[in-house]
Protein backbone atom coordinates (compact mmCIF):
# COMPACT_ATOMS: atom_id res chain seq x y z
CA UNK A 1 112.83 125.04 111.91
CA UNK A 2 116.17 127.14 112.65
CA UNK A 3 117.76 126.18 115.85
CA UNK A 4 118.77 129.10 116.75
CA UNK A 5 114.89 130.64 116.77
CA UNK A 6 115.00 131.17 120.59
CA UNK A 7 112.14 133.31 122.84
CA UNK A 8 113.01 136.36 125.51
CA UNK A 9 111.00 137.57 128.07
CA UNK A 10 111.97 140.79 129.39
CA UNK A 11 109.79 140.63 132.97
CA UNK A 12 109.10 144.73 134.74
CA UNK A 13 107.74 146.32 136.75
CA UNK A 14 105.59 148.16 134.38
CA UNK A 15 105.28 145.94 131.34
CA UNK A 16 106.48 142.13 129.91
CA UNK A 17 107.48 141.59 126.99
CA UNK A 18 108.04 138.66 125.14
CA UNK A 19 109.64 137.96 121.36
CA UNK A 20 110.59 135.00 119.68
CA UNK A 21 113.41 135.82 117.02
CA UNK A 22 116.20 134.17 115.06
CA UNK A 23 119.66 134.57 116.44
CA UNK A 24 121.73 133.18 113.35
CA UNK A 25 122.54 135.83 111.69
CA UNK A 26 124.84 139.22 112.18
CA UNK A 27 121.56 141.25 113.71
CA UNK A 28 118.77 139.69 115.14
CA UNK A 29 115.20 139.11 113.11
CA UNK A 30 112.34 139.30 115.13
CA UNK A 31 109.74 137.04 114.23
CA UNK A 32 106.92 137.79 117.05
CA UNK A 33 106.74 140.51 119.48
CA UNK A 34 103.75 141.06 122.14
CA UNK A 35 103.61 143.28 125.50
CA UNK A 36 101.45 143.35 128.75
CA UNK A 37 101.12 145.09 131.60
CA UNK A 38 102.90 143.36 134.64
CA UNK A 39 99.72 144.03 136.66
CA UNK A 40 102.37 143.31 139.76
CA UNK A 41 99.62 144.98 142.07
CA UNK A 42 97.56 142.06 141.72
CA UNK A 43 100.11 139.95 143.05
CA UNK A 44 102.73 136.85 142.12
CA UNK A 45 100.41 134.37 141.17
CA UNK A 46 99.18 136.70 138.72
CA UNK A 47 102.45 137.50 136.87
CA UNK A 48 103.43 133.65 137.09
CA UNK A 49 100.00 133.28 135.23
CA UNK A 50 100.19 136.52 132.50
CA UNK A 51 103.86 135.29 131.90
CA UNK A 52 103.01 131.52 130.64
CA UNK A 53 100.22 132.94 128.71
CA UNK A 54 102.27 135.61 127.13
CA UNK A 55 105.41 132.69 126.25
CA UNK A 56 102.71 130.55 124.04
CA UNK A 57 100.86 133.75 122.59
CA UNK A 58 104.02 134.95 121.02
CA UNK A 59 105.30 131.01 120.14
CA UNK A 60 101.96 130.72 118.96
CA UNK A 61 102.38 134.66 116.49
CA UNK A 62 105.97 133.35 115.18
CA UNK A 63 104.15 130.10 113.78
CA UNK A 64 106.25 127.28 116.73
CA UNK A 65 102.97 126.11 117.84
CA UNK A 66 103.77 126.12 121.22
CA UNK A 67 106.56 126.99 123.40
CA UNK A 68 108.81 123.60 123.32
CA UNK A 69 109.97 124.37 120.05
CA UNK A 70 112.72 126.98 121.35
CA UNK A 71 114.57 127.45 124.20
CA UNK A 72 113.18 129.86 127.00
CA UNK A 73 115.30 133.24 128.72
CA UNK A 74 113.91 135.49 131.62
CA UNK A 75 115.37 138.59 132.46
CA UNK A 76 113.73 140.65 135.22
CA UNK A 77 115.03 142.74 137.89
CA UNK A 78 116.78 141.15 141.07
CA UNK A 79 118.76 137.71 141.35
CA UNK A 80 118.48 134.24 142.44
CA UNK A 81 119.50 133.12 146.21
CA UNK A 82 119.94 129.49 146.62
CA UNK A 83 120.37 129.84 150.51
CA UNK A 84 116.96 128.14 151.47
CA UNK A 85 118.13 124.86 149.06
CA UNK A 86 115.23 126.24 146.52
CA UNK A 87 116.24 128.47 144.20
CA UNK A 88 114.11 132.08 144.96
CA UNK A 89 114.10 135.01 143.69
CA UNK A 90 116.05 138.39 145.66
CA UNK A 91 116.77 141.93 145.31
CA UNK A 92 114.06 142.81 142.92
CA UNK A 93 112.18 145.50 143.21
CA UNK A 94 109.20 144.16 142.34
CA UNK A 95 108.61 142.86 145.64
CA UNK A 96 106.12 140.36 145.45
CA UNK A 97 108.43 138.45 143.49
CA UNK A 98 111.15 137.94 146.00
CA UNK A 99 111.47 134.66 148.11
CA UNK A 100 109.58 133.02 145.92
CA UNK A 101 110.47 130.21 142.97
CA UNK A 102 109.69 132.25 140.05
CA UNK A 103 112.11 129.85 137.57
CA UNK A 104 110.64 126.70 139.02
CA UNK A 105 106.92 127.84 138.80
CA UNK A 106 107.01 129.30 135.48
CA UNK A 107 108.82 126.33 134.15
CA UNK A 108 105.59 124.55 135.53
CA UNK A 109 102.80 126.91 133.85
CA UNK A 110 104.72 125.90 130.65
CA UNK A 111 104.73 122.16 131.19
CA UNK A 112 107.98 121.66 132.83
CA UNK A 113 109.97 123.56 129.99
CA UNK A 114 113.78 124.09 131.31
CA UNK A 115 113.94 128.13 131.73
CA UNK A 116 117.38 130.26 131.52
CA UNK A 117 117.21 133.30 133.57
CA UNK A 118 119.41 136.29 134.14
CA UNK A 119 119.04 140.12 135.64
CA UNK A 120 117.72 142.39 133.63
CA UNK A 121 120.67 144.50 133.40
CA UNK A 122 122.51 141.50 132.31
CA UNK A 123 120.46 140.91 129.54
CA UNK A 124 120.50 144.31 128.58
CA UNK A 125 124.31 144.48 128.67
CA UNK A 126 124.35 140.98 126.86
CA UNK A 127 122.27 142.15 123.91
CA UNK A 128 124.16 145.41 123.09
CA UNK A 129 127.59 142.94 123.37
CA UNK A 130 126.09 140.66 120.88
CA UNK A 131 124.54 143.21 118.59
CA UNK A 132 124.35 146.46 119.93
CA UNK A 133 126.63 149.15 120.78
CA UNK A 134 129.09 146.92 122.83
CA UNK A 135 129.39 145.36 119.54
CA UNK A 136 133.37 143.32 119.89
CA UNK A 137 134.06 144.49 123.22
CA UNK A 138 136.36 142.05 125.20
CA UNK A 139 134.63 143.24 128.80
CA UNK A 140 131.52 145.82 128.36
CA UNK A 141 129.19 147.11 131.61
CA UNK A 142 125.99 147.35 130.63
CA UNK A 143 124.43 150.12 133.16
CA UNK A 144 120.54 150.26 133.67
CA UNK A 145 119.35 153.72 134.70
CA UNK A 146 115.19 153.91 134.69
CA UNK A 147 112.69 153.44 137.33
CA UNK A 148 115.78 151.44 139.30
CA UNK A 149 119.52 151.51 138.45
CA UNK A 150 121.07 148.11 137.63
CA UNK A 151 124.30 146.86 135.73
CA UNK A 152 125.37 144.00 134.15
CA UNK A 153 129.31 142.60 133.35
CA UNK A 154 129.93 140.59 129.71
CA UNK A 155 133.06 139.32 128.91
CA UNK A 156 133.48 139.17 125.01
CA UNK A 157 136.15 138.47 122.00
CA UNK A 158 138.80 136.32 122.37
CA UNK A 159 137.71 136.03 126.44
CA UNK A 160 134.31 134.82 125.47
CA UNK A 161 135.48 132.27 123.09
CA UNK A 162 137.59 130.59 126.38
CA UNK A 163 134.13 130.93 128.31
CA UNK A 164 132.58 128.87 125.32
CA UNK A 165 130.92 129.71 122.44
CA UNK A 166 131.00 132.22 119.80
CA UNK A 167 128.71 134.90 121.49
CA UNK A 168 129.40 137.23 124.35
CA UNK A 169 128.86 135.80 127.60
CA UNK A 170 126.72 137.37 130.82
CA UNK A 171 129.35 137.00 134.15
CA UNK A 172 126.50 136.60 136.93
CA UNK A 173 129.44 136.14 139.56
CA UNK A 174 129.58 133.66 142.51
CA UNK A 175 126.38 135.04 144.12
CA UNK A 176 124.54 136.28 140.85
CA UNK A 177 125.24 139.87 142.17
CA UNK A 178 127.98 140.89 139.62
CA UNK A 179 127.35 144.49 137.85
CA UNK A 180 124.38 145.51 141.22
CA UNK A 181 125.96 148.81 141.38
CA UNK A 182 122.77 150.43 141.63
CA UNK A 183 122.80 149.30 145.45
CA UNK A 184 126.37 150.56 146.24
CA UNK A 185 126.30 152.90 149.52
CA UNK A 186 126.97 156.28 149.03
CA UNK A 187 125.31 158.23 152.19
CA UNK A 188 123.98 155.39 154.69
CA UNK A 189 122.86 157.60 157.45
CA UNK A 190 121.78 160.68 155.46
CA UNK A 191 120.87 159.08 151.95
CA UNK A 192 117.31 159.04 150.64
CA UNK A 193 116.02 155.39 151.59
CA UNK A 194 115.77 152.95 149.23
CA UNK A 195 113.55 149.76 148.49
CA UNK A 196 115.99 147.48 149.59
CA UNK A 197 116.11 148.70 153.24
CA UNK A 198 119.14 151.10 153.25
CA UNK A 199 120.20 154.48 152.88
CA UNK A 200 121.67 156.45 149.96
CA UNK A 201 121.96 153.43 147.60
CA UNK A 202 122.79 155.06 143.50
CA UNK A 203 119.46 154.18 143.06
CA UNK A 204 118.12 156.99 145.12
CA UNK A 205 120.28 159.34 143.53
CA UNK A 206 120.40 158.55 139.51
CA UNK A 207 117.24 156.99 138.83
CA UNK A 208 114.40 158.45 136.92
CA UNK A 209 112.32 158.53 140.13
CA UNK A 210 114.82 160.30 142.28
CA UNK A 211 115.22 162.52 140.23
CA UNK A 212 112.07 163.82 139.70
CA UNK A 213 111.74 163.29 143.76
CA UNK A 214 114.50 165.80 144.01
CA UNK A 215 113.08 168.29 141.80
CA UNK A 216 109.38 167.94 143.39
CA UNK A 217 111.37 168.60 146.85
CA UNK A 218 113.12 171.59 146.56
CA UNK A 219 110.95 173.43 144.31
CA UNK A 220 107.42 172.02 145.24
CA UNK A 221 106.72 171.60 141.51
CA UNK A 222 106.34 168.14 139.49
CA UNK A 223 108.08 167.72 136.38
CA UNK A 224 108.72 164.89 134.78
CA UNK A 225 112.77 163.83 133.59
CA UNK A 226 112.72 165.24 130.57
CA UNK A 227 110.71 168.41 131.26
CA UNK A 228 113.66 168.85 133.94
CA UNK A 229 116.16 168.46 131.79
CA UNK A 230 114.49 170.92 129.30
CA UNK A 231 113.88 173.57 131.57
CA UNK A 232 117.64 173.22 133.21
CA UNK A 233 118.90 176.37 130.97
CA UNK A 234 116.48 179.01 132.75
CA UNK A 235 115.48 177.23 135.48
CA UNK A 236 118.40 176.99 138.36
CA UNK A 237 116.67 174.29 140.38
CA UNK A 238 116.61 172.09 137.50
CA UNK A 239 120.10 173.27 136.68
CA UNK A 240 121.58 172.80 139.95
CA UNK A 241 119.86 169.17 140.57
CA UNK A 242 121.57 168.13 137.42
CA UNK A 243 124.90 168.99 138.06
CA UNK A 244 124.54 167.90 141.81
CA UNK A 245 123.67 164.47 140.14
CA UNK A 246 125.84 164.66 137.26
CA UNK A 247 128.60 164.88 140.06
CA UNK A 248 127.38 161.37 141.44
CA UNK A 249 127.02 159.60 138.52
CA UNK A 250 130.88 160.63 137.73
CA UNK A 251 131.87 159.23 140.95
CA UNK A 252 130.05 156.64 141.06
CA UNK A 253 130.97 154.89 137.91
CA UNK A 254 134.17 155.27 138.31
CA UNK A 255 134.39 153.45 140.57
CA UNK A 256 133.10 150.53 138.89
CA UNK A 257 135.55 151.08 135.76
CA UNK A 258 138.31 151.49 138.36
CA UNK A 259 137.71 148.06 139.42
CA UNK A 260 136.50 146.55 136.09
CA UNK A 261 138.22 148.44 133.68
CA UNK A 262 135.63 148.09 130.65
CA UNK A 263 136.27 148.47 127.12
CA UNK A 264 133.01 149.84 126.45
CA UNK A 265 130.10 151.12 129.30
CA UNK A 266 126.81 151.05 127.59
CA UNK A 267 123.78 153.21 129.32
CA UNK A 268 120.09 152.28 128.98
CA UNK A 269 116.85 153.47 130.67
CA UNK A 270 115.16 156.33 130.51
CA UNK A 271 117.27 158.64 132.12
CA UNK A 272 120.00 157.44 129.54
CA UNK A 273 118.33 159.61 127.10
CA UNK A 274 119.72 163.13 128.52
CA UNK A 275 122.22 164.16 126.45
CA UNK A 276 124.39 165.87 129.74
CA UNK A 277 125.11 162.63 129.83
CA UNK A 278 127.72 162.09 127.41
CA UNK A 279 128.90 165.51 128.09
CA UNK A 280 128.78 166.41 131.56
CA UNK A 281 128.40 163.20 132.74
CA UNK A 282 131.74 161.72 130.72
CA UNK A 283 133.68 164.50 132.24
CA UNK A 284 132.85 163.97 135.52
CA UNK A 285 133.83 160.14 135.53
CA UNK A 286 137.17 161.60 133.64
CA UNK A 287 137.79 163.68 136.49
CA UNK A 288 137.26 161.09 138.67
CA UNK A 289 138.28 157.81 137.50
CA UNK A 290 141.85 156.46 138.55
CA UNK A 291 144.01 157.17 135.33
CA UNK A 292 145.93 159.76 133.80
CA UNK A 293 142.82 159.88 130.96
CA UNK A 294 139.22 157.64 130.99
CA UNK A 295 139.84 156.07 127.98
CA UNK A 296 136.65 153.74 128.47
CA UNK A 297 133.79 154.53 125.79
CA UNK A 298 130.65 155.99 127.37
CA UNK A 299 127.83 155.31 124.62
CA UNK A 300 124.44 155.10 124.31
CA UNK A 301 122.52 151.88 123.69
CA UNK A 302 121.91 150.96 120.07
CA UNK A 303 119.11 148.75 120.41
CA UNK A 304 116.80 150.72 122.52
CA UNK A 305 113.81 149.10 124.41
CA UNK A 306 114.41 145.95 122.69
CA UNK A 307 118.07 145.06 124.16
CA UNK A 308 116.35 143.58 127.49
CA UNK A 309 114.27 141.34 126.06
CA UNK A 310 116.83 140.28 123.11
CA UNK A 311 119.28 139.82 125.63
CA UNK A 312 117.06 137.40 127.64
CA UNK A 313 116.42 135.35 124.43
CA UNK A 314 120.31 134.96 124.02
CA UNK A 315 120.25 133.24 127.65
CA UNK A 316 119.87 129.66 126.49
């Protein structure tokens, strides 16, 4: 049995998903693959529950028998917070996770496996540094923009060969908060309100959600994102909402490559799909980014759907 066969579970609020593949080669090879629904209405004891049962089902497809046989990574949204002496989950945004031991108790529905976990932007970031389009950066930013906004920091090359190992490395930071730009301030007294309690957060601006809010708000029509973004050459709403957020997005990150300074930004998410992105959007983080030029590389994610959950397998 390879040692490097390794299973990811990429936990949202929507679906799970769970692979088991073999990380010793140049690309990764995918030996099992299986998705549920989170089900997060019916509450945390559920998704501990649904989660174990998906980790040996896919073990189980890829021919391991069961779960011991390779290491264990989580990614999901949100961090952990060590403050009560118990490590509990924070700042995700599905709620009925947070404050609660998700590591510890999923580690118990598996028979007290040891279980890596990591945001979901990180893993995301980590997967398109290791094999994606990050590929050989020394310091990439992964940036999650979907139902939330997220990003996560790896350092790579020659920097993550000092951090140890041969493979890019996930920075979590000293509070397991590095890359949440998604919950940066922009507008606290005026912003939309957010999940996490505050006001005018990115999140309420850029992701898919607010987006189609926005639209829904000043026209009184629903469209979804990429009916919007269709309709933006004869429709003015659409048009104008675009560029308003376009605008944001431009200021917003960069910021974070003025005080990073990334070789390579990588979006995912849905809302990663519009192609004003790499257009509009790359202009307006030129125009306001604090250089003479943006030389950073604004691309779009070369693994797709599968980065999260491949990212979260590379954990352990």
């Amino acid at each position: 049995m390879s040692s490097e066969l390794r299973i990811g579970v990429d936990l949202g609020g929507t679906k799970t998903e769970a692979v088991v593949v073999d990380a010793s080669g140049a690309d990764p090879r995918v030996l099992a693959r299986r998705r549920i629904s989170t089900e997060r209405e019916r509450g945390y004891d559920h998704i501990v529950e649904a989660t174990a049962r998906l980790v040996v089902d896919v073990a189980r497809e890829a021919g391991l028998g069961d779960a011991s046989l390779a290491p264990i990574g989580v990614g999901m949204p949100g961090s952990i917070s060590t403050r009560s002496g118990q490590e509990l989950v924070k700042n995700s945004n599905t709620t009925c996770l947070n404050g609660r031991p998700f590591r510890a108790d999923l580690a118990r529905a598996l028979g007290g496996r040891a279980i890596a976990f990591a945001n979901d932007a990180n893993c995301f970031a980590l997967a398109e540094a290791t094999w994606g389009a990050a590929r050989g950066a020394r310091v990439a930013f992964g940036v999650i923009l979907g139902t939330g906004v997220g990003g996560g920091v790896v350092i790579g090359g020659d920097f993550g060969h000092e951090l140890g190992g041969r493979r890019p490395r996930a920075w979590n930071g000293a509070q397991g908060i590095a890359g949440e730009w998604g919950h940066v301030v922009l507008d606290p007294v005026a912003g939309p309100p957010c999940y996490c309690g505050r006001r005018g957060c990115i999140e309420t601006y850029l992701s898919g959600p607010s987006l189609e809010r926005g639209y829904a708000e000043r026209t009184g029509r629903t469209k979804r994102l990429h009916e919007i973004a269709a309709a933006a050459d004869e429709d003015a709403d659409a048009r104008e909402l675009l560029q308003e957020r376009i605008e944001i997005f431009g200021r917003a990150l960069a910021t974070v490559i003025d005080v990073l300074d990334p070789d390579v930004v990588v979006l995912g998410g849905g809302v990663s799909n519009l192609d004003i992105l790499y257009r509009d959007g790359v202009a307006a983080v030129a125009r306001w980014v604090f250089n003479d030029g943006l030389e950073t590389k604004i691309v779009k994610h070369a693994l797709g759907d599968s980065a999260g959950v491949l990212g979260a397998a590379l954990l352990s």
